[in-house]
Protein backbone atom coordinates (compact mmCIF):
# COMPACT_ATOMS: atom_id res chain seq x y z
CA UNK A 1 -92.91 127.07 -29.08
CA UNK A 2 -93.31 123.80 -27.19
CA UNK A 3 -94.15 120.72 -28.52
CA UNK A 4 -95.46 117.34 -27.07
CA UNK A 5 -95.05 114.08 -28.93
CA UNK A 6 -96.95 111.45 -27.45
CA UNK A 7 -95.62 107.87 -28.46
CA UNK A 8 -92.43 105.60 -27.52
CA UNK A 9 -91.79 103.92 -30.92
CA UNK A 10 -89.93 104.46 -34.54
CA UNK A 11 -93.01 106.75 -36.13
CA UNK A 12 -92.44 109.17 -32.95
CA UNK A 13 -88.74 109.26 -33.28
CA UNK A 14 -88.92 110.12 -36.87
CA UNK A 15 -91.79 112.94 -35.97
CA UNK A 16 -89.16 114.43 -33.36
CA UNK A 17 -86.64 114.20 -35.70
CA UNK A 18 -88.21 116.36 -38.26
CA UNK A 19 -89.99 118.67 -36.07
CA UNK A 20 -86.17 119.05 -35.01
CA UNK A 21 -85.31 120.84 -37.94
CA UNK A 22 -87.08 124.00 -36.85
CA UNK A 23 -84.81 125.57 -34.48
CA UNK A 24 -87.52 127.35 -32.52
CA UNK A 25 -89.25 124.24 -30.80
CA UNK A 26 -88.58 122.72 -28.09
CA UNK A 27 -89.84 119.24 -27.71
CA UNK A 28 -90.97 117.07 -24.93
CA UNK A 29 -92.49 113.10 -25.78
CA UNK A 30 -94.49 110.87 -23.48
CA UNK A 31 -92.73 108.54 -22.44
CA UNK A 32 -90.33 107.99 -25.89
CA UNK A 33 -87.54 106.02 -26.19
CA UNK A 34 -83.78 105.83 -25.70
CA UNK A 35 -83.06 107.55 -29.38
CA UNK A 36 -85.85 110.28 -28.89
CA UNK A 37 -83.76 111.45 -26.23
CA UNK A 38 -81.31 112.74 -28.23
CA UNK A 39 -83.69 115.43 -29.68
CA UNK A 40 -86.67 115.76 -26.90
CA UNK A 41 -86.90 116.37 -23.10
CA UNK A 42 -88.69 112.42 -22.09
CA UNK A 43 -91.02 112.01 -19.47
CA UNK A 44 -92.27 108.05 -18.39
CA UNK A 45 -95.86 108.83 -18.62
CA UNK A 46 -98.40 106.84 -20.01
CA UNK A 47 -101.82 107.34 -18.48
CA UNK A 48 -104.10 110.34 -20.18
CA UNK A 49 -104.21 111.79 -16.85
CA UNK A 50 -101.09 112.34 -16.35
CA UNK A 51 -100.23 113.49 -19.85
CA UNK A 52 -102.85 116.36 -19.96
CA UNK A 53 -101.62 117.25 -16.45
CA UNK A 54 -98.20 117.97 -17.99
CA UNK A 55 -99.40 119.56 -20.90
CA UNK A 56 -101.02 121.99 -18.79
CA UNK A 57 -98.14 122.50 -16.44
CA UNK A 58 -95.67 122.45 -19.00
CA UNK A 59 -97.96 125.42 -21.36
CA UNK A 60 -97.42 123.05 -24.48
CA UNK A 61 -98.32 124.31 -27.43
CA UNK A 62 -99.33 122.18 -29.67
CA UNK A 63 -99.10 118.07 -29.10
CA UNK A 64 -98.78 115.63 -31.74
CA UNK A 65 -100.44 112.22 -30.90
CA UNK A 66 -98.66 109.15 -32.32
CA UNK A 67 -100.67 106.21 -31.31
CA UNK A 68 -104.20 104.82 -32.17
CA UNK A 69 -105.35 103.96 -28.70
CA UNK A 70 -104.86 107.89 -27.50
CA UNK A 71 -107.28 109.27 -29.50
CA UNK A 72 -109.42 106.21 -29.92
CA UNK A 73 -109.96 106.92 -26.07
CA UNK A 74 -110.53 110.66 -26.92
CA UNK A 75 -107.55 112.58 -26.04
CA UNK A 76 -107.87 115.00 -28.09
CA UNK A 77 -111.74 115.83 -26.92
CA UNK A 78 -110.41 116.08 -23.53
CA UNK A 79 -107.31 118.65 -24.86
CA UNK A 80 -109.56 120.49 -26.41
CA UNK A 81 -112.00 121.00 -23.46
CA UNK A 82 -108.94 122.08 -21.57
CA UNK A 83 -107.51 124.91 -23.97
CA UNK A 84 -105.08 122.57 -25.76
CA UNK A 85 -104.18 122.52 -28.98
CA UNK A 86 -103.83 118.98 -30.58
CA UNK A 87 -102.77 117.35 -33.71
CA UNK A 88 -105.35 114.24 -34.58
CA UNK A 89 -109.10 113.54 -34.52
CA UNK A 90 -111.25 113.63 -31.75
CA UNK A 91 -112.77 110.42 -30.41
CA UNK A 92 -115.54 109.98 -32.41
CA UNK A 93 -114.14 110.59 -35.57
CA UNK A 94 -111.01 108.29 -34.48
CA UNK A 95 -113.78 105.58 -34.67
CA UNK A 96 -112.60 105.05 -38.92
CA UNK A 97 -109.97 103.07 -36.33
CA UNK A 98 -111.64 102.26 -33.16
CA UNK A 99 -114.14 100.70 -34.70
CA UNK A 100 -114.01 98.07 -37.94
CA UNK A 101 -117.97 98.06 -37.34
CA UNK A 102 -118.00 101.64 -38.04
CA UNK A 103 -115.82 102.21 -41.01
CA UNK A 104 -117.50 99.19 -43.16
CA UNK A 105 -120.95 100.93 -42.34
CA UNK A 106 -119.93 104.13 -43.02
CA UNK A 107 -118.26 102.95 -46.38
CA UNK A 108 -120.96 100.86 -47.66
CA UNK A 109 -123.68 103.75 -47.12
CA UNK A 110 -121.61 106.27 -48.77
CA UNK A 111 -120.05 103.72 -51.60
CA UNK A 112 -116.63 103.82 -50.91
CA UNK A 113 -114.69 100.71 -52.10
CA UNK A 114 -114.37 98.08 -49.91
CA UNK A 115 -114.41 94.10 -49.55
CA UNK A 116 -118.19 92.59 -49.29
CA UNK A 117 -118.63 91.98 -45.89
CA UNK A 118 -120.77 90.65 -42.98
CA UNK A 119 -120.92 91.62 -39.29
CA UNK A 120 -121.36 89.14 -36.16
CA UNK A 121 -121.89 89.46 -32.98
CA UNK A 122 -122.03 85.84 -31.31
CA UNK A 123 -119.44 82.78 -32.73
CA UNK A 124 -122.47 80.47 -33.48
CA UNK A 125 -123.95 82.90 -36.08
CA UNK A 126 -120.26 83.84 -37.71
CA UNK A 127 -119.42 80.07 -37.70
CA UNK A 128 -122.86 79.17 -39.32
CA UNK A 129 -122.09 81.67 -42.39
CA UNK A 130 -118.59 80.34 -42.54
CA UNK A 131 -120.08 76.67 -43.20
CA UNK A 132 -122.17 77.88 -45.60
CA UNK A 133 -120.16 79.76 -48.38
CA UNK A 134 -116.46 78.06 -49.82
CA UNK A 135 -113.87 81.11 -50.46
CA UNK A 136 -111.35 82.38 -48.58
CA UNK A 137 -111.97 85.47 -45.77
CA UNK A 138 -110.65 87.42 -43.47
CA UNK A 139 -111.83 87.62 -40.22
CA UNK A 140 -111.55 91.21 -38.33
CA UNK A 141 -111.73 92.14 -34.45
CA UNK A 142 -113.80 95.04 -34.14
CA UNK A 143 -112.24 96.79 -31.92
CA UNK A 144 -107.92 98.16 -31.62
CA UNK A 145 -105.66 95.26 -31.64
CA UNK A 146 -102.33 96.12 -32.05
CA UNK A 147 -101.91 95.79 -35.88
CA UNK A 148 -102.99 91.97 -35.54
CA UNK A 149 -106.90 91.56 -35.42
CA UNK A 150 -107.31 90.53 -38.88
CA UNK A 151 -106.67 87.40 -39.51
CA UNK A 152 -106.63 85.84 -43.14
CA UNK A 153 -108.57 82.31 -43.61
CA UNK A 154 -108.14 80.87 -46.85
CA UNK A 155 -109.55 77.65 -45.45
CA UNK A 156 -112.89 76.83 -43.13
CA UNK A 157 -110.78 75.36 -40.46
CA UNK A 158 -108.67 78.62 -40.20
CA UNK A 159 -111.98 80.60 -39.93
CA UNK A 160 -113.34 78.32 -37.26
CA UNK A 161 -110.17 78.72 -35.54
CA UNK A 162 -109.94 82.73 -35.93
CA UNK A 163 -113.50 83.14 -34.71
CA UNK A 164 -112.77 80.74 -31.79
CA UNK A 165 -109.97 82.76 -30.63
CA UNK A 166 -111.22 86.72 -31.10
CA UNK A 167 -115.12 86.02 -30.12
CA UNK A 168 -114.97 82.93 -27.25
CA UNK A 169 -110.99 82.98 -26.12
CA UNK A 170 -111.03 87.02 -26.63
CA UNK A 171 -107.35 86.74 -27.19
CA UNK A 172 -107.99 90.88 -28.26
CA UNK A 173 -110.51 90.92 -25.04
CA UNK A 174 -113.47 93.74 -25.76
CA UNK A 175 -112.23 94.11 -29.23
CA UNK A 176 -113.04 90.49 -30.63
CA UNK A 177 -116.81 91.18 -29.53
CA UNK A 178 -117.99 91.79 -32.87
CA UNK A 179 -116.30 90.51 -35.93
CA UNK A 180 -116.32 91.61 -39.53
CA UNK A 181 -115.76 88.74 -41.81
CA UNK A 182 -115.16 89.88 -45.62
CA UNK A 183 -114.16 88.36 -48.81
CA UNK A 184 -110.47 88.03 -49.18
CA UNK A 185 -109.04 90.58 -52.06
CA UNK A 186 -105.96 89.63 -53.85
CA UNK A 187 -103.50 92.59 -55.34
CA UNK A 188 -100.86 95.04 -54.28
CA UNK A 189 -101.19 96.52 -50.70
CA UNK A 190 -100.55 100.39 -50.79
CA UNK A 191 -100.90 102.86 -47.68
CA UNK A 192 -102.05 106.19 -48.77
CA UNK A 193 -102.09 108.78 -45.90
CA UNK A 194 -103.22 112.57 -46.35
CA UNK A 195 -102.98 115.65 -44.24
CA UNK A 196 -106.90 116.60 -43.18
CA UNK A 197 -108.15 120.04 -41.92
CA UNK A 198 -111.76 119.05 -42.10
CA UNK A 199 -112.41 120.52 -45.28
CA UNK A 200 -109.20 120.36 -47.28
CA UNK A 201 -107.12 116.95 -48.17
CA UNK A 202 -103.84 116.47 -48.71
CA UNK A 203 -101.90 113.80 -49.89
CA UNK A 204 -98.86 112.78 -48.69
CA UNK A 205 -96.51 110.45 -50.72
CA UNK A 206 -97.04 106.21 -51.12
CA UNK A 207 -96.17 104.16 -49.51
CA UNK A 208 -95.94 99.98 -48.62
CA UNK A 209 -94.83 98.29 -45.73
CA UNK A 210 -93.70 94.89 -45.19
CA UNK A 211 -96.17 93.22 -42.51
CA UNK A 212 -95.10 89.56 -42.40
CA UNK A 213 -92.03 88.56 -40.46
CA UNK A 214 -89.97 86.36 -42.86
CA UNK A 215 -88.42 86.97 -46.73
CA UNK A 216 -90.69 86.32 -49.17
CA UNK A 217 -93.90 87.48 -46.98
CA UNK A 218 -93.59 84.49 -44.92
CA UNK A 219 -94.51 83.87 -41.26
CA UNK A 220 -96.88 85.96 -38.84
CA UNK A 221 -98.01 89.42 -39.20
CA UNK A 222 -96.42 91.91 -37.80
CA UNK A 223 -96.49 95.42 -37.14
CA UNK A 224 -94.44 96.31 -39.70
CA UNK A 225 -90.85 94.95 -40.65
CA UNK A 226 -90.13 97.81 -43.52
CA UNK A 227 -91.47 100.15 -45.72
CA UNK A 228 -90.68 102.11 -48.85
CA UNK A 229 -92.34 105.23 -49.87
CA UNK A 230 -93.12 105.84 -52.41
CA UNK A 231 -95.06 102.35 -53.41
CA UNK A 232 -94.08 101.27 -56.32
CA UNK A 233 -96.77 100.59 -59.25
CA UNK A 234 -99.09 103.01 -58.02
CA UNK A 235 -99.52 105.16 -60.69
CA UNK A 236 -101.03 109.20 -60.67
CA UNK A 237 -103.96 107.45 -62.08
CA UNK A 238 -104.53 105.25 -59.30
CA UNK A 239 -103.33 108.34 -57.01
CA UNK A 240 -106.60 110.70 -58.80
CA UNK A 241 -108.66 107.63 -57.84
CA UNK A 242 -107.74 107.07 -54.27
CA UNK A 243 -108.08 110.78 -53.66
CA UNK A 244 -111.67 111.51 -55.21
CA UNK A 245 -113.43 107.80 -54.56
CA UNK A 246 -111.71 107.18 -51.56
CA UNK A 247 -110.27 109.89 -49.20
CA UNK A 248 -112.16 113.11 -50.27
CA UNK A 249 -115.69 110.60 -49.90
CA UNK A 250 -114.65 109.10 -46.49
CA UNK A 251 -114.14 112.93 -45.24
CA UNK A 252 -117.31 113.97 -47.27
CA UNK A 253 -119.20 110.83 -45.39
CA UNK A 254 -117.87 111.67 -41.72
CA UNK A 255 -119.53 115.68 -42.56
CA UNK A 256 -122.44 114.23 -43.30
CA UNK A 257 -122.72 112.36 -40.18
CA UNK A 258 -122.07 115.25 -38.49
CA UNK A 259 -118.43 114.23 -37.54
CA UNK A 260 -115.43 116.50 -38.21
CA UNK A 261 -112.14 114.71 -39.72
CA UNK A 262 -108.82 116.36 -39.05
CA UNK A 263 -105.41 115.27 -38.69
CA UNK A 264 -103.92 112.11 -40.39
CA UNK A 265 -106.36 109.87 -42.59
CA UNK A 266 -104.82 106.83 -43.65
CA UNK A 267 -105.91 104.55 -45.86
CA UNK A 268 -104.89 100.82 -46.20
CA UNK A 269 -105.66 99.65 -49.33
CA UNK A 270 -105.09 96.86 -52.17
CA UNK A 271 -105.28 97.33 -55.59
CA UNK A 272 -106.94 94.54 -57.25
CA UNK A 273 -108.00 94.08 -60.66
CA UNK A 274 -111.44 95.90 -60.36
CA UNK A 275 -109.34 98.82 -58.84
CA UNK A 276 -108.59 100.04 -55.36
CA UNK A 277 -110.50 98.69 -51.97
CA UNK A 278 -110.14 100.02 -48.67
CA UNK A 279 -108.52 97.23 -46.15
CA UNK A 280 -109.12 99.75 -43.44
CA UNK A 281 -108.78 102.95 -42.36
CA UNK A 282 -106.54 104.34 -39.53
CA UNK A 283 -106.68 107.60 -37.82
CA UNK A 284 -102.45 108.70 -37.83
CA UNK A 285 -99.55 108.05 -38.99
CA UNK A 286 -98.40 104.80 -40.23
CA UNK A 287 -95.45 102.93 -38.38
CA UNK A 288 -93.08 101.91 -40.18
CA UNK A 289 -94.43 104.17 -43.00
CA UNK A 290 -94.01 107.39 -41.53
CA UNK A 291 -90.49 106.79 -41.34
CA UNK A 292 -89.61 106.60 -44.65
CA UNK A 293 -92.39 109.06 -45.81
CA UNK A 294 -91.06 112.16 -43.71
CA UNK A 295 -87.36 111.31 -45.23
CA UNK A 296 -88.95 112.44 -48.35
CA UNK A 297 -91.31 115.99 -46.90
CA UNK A 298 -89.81 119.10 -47.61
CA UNK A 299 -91.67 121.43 -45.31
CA UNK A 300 -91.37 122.63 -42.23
CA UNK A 301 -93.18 119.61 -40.22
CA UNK A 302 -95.02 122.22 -37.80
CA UNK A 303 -95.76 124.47 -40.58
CA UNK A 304 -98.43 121.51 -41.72
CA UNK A 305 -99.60 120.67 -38.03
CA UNK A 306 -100.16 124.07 -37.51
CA UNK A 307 -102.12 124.55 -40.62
CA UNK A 308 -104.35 121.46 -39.78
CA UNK A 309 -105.17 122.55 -36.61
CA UNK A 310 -106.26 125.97 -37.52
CA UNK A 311 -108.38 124.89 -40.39
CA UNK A 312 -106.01 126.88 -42.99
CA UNK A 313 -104.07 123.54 -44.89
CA UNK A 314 -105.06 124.56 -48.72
CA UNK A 315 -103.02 127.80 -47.52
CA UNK A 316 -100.00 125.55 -47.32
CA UNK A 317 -97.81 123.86 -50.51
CA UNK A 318 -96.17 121.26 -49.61
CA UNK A 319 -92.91 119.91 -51.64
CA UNK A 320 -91.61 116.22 -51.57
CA UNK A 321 -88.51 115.04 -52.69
CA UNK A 322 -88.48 112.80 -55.89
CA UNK A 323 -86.42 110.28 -54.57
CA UNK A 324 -87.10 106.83 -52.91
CA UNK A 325 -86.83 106.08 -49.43
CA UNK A 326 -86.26 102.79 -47.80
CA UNK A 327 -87.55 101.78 -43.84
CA UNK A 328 -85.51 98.26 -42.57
CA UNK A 329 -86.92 97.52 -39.25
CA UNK A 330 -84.86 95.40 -36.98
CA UNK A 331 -86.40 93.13 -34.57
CA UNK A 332 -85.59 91.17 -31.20
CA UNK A 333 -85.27 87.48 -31.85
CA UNK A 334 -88.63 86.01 -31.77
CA UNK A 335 -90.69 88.84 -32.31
CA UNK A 336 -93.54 89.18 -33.00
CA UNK A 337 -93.94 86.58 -30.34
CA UNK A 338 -92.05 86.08 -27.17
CA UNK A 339 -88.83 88.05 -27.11
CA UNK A 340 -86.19 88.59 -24.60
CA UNK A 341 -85.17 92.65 -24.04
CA UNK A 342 -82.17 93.62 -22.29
CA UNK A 343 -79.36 93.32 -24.52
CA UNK A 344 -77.00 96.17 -25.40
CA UNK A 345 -77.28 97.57 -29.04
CA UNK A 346 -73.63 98.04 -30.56
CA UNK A 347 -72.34 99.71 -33.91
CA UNK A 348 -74.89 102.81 -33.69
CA UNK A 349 -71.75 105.22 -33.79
CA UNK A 350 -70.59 103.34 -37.17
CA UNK A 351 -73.62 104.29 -39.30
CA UNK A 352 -72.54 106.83 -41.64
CA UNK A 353 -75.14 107.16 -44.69
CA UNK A 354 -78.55 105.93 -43.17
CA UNK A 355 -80.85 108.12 -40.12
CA UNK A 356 -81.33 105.35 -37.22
CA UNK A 357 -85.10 106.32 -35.44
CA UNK A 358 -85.25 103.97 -32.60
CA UNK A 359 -88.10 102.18 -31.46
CA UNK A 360 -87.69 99.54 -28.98
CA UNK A 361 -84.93 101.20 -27.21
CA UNK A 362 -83.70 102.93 -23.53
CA UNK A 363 -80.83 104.54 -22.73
CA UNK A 364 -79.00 102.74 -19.20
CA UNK A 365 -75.81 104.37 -18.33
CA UNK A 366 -75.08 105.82 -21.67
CA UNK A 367 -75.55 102.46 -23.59
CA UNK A 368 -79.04 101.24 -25.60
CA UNK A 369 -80.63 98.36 -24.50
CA UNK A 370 -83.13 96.79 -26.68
CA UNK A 371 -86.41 97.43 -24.93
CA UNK A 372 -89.06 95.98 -27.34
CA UNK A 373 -90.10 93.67 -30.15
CA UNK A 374 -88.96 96.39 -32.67
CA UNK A 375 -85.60 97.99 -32.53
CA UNK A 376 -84.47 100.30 -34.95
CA UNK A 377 -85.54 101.86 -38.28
CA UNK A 378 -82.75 102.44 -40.29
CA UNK A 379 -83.75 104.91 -43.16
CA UNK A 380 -82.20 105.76 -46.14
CA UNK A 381 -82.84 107.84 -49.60
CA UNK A 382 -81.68 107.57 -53.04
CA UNK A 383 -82.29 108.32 -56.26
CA UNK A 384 -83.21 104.78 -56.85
CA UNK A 385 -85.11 102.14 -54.50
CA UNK A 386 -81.90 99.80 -54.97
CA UNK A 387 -79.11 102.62 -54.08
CA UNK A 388 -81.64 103.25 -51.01
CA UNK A 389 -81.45 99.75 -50.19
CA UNK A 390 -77.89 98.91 -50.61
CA UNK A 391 -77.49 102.48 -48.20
CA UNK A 392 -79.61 100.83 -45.82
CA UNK A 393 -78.49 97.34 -45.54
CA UNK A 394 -75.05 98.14 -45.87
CA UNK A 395 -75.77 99.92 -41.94
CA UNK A 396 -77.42 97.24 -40.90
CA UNK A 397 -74.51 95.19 -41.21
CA UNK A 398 -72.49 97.60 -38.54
CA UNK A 399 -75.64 96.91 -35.99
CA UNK A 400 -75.23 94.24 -33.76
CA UNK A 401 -77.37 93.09 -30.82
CA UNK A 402 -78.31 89.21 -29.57
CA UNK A 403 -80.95 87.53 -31.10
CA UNK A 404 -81.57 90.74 -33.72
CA UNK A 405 -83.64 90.17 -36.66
CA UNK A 406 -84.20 91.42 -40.14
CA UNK A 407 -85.90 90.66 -43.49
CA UNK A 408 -83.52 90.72 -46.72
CA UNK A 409 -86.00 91.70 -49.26
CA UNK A 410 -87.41 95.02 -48.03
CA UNK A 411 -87.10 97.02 -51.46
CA UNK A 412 -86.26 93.70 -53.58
CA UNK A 413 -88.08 94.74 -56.62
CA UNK A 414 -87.24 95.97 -60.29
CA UNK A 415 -89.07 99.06 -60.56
């Protein structure tokens, strides 16, 4: 059978890897990395055009679509429409992502938990509500933005500033054209993700990533410097919760809109005190979550996909492992600003007791160069979150590249 990933970073090396373990794939990804390369046939496409061209020259299979924008932009509609069989959402129900607009709609109507929230189209009118209420916000672009469009104001200056820069200076371009400004919520962020066939849910394992840049949660956002799966604190309780209030209702809510859900549903939520609230909703797989979730899956990978795609998941059991797992993402100097790429990456051959998915990586005359803001995942499981840890930072130590970056707290908790 032949499989297409679509996707360059960590999240599609770590879906190659594990589609890997079934010995009767082969696997292509568009355009992937220097790591992927080492378990899929890479092609340096990029455009939609081109990638259902190859697809249909190729006879793939099935494809697996890694990120947002793809099926925001509605590859899989136009898959579909060709005979193809593809793993994620079509375009209009990819709009839970596309579209911040959407989702807080949709989850207000059908009483899903989210922050209180207004919508603006023009600066004037979102800076005129700003001046007139004194609590902190957070200030969303409506449209994709890379992991960055929401910016947190705790201050009126810093959301003067935020609507300055996504509605006039369109720093995000189309996608700062309409904002949603809600109330900040304080708690524990947790990303819950679930397997969806458009009638049955399942739930894959916890998890939390790391989004700022720095130790201690410090500096910008990011898109992810680490993750741990599963998250700790979040109980079966909360779990039962998430499932019937939260994921089951958002599917329930797309039906009755007329809009089939299947693929990855993913959840971003924090757990305050009144319980959980959605953050947002994205349409497939997490990144760096994904890489420390699938550590943990004890299934056949395709076995799942397959089952999604056909409509037949509640057919399927699928096993995790009860230990932890632990994502450290290393970074290019700088990032998540300006970076320099280029250098070569040294000590991969010394890592022993960790699995290295690459992210910001190519291969030049059998050497990686770093080729992005983010590097290298290095993954590890344990029976603890510490042993994971101390597994994972211990490889780290063997990696060496200029400028190369890395938080020292990813798993620093007593659990």
């Amino acid at each position: 059978m032949k499989i297409l990933v679509i996707g360059r970073g960590g999240r599609e090396h770590a879906l190659v890897w594990k589609l890997a373990f079934n010995k009767n794939v082969s696997i292509y990804c568009v355009p992937g990395n220097g790591g992927i390369e080492e378990n899929a046939r890479c092609f340096q496409l990029n455009r939609m055009d081109q990638i259902l061209d190859f697809a249909l020259r190729e006879k793939i299979d099935i494809t697996i679509v890694g990120p947002e924008n793809y099926l925001v932009d509605g590859i899989a509609d136009k898959f579909e429409e060709r005979g193809l069989r593809v793993f994620g959402p079509r375009k209009q129900a990819a709009l839970v992502e596309g579209s911040k607009v959407f989702a807080k709609i949709l989850m207000a109507k059908y009483g899903i938990p989210t922050a209180s929230f207004k919508i603006f189209d023009d600066p004037d009118s979102a800076e005129k509500y700003i001046s007139e209420i004194d609590k902190p916000v957070v200030v969303k672009a409506d449209g994709l933005a890379a992991g960055k469009g929401a910016i947190v104001a705790r201050t009126k200056k810093d959301a003067f500033k935020a609507i300055d820069s996504l509605m006039r200076k369109k720093i995000f371009k189309e996608a700062g054209d309409k904002v949603v400004i809600e109330d900040f919520l304080e708690g524990f962020e947790v990303s819950a993700l679930a397997f969806c066939d458009g009638k049955t849910i399942v739930p894959m394992l916890s998890s939390m990533d790391y989004k700022r840049a720095y130790d201690g949660n410090k500096g910008p956002n990011t898109g992810g410097m680490g993750s741990v799966t599963p998250a700790p604190h979040y109980t079966d309780e909360l779990s039962d919760f998430v499932y019937r209030k939260i994921m089951f209702k958002m599917v329930e809510a797309l039906q009755k809109e007329g809009i089939e859900y299947k693929g990855i549903l993913y959840a971003g939520l924090m757990i305050t005190k009144d319980g959980p609230k959605v953050l947002e909703f994205n349409c497939r797989f997490g990144d760096p979550e994904t890489q420390s979730i699938l550590l943990l899956l004890e299934n056949d990978l395709l076995e799942i996909v397959q089952s999604v795609i056909e409509g037949e998941l509640s057919k399927v059991k699928i096993s995790w492992s009860d230990e932890k797992a632990v994502c450290l993402v290393i970074a290019s100097g700088g990032y998540p600003e300006s970076y320099t790429d280029g250098y070569e990456i040294h000590g991969l051959d010394k890592i022993k007791d960790a699995v290295v998915f690459h992210a910001g990586t190519k291969r030049v005359n059998g050497k990686f160069i770093t080729a992005g803001g983010r590097v290298l995942n290095i993954c590890s499981k344990a029976r603890t979150y510490s042993e994971a840890a101390q597994k994972v930072y211990k490889s780290a130590e063997s990696i060496y590249f200029e400028g190369m970056h890395y938080r020292k707290d990813i798993a620093d908790f007593k659990v």
